[in-house]
Protein backbone atom coordinates (compact mmCIF):
# COMPACT_ATOMS: atom_id res chain seq x y z
CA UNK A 1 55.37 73.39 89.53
CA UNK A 2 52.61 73.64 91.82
CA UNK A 3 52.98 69.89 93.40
CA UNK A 4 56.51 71.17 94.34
CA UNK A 5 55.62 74.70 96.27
CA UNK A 6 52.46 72.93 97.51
CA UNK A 7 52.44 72.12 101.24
CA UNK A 8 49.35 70.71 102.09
CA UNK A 9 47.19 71.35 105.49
CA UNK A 10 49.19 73.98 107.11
CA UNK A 11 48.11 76.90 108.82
CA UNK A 12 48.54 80.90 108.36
CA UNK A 13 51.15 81.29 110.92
CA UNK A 14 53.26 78.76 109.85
CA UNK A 15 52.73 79.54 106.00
CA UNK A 16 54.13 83.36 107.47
CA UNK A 17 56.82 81.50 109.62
CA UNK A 18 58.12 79.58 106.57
CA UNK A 19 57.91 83.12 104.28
CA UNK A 20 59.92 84.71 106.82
CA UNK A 21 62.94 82.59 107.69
CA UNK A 22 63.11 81.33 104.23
CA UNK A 23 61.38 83.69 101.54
CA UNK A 24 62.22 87.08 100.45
CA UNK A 25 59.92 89.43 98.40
CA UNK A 26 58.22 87.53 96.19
CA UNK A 27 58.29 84.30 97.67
CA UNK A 28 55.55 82.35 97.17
CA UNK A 29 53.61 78.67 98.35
CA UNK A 30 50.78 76.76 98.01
CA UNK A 31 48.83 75.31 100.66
CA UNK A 32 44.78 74.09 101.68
CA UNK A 33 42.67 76.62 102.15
CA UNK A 34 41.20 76.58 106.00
CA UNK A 35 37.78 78.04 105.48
CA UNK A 36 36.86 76.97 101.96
CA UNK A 37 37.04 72.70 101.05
CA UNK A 38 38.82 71.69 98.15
CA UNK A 39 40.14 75.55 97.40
CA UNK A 40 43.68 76.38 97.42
CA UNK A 41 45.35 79.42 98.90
CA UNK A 42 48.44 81.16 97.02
CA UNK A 43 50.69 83.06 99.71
CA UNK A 44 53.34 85.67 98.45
CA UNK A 45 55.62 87.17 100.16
CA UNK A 46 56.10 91.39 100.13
CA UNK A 47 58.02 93.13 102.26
CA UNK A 48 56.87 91.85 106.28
CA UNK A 49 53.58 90.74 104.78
CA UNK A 50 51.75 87.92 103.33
CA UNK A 51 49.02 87.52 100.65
CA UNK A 52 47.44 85.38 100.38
CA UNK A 53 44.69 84.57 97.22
CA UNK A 54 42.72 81.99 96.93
CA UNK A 55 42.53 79.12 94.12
CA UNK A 56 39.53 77.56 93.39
CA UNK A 57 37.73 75.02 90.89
CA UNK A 58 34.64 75.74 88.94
CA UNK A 59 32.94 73.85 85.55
CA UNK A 60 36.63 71.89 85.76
CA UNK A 61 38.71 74.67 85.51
CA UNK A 62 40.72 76.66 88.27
CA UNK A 63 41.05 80.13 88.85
CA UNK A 64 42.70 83.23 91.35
CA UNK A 65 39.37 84.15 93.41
CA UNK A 66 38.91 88.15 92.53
CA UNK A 67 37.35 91.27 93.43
CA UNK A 68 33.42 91.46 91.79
CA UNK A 69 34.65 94.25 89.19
CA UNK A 70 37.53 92.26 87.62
CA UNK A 71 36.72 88.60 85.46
CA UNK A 72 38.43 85.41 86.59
CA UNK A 73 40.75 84.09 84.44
CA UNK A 74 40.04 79.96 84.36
CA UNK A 75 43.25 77.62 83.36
CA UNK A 76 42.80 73.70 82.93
CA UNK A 77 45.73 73.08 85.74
CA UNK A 78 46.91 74.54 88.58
CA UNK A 79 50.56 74.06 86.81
CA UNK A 80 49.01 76.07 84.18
CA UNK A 81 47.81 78.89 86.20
CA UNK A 82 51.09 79.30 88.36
CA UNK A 83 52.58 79.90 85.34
CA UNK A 84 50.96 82.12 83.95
CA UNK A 85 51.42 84.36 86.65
CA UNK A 86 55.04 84.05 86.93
CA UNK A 87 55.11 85.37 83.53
CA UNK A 88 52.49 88.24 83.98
CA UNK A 89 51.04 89.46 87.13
CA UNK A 90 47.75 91.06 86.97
CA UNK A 91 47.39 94.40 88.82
CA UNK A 92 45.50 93.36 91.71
CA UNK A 93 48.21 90.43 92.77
CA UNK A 94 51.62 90.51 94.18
CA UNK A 95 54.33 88.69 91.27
CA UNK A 96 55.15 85.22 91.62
CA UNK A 97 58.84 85.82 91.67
CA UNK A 98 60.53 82.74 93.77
CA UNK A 99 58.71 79.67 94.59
CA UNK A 100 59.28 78.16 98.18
CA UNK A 101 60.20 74.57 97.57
CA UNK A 102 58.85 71.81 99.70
CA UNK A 103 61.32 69.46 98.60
CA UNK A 104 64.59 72.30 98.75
CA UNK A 105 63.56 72.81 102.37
CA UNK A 106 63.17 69.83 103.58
CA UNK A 107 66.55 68.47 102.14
CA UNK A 108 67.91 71.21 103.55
CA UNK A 109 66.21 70.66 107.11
CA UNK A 110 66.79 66.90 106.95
CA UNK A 111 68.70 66.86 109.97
CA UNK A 112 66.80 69.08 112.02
CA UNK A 113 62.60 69.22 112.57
CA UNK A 114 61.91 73.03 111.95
CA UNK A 115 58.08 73.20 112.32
CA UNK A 116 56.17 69.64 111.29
CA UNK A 117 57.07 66.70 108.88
CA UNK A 118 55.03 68.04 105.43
CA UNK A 119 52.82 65.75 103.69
């Protein structure tokens, strides 16, 4: 799951851009994080907004960066923890409802260059 919805080095705007035209509530996308090496970020669509949490790896294991007060849960994969969050959402994250595709949009783009070739 998370190799498909994973698109590699792109930026906030265009991870918005790409939640716009093609997400709807709920959307979510994987892509590197800008600020922190080797991290992930998660971005979910809600309503005109994006959030976006980040994924990162510690003793092996990866987990959904949280607030101080609330306990990481760590999962071996990052296939693992996607889906465990499509199943249940914890309260301080928006659900997982409809992953954005890397693969779907680009076969549906192949004709046409909408913002960059993805890795």
């Amino acid at each position: 799951m998370f190799r498909s919805i994973y698109f590699g080095t792109i930026g906030k705007d265009e991870t918005e851009k790409l939640l716009e035209i093609y997400g709807r509530d709920g959307s979510f996308l994987a892509r590197d994080s800008e600020s922190v090496r080797g991290a992930f970020c998660l971005c979910v669509r809600k309503g005109n907004f994006v959030h976006t949490y980040r994924i990162y790896k510690s003793a092996g294991k990866w987990a959904v960066k949280t607030p101080p007060t609330v306990k990481p849960e760590f999962f071996e994969s990052l296939d693992q923890l996607i889906d465990c969050y499509r199943r249940v959402t914890p309260d301080n994250m928006v659900p997982l409802l409809y992953p954005l595709e890397k693969t779907v949009l680009y076969d549906r783009n192949q004709q046409k260059e909408i913002l960059h070739t993805w890795k």
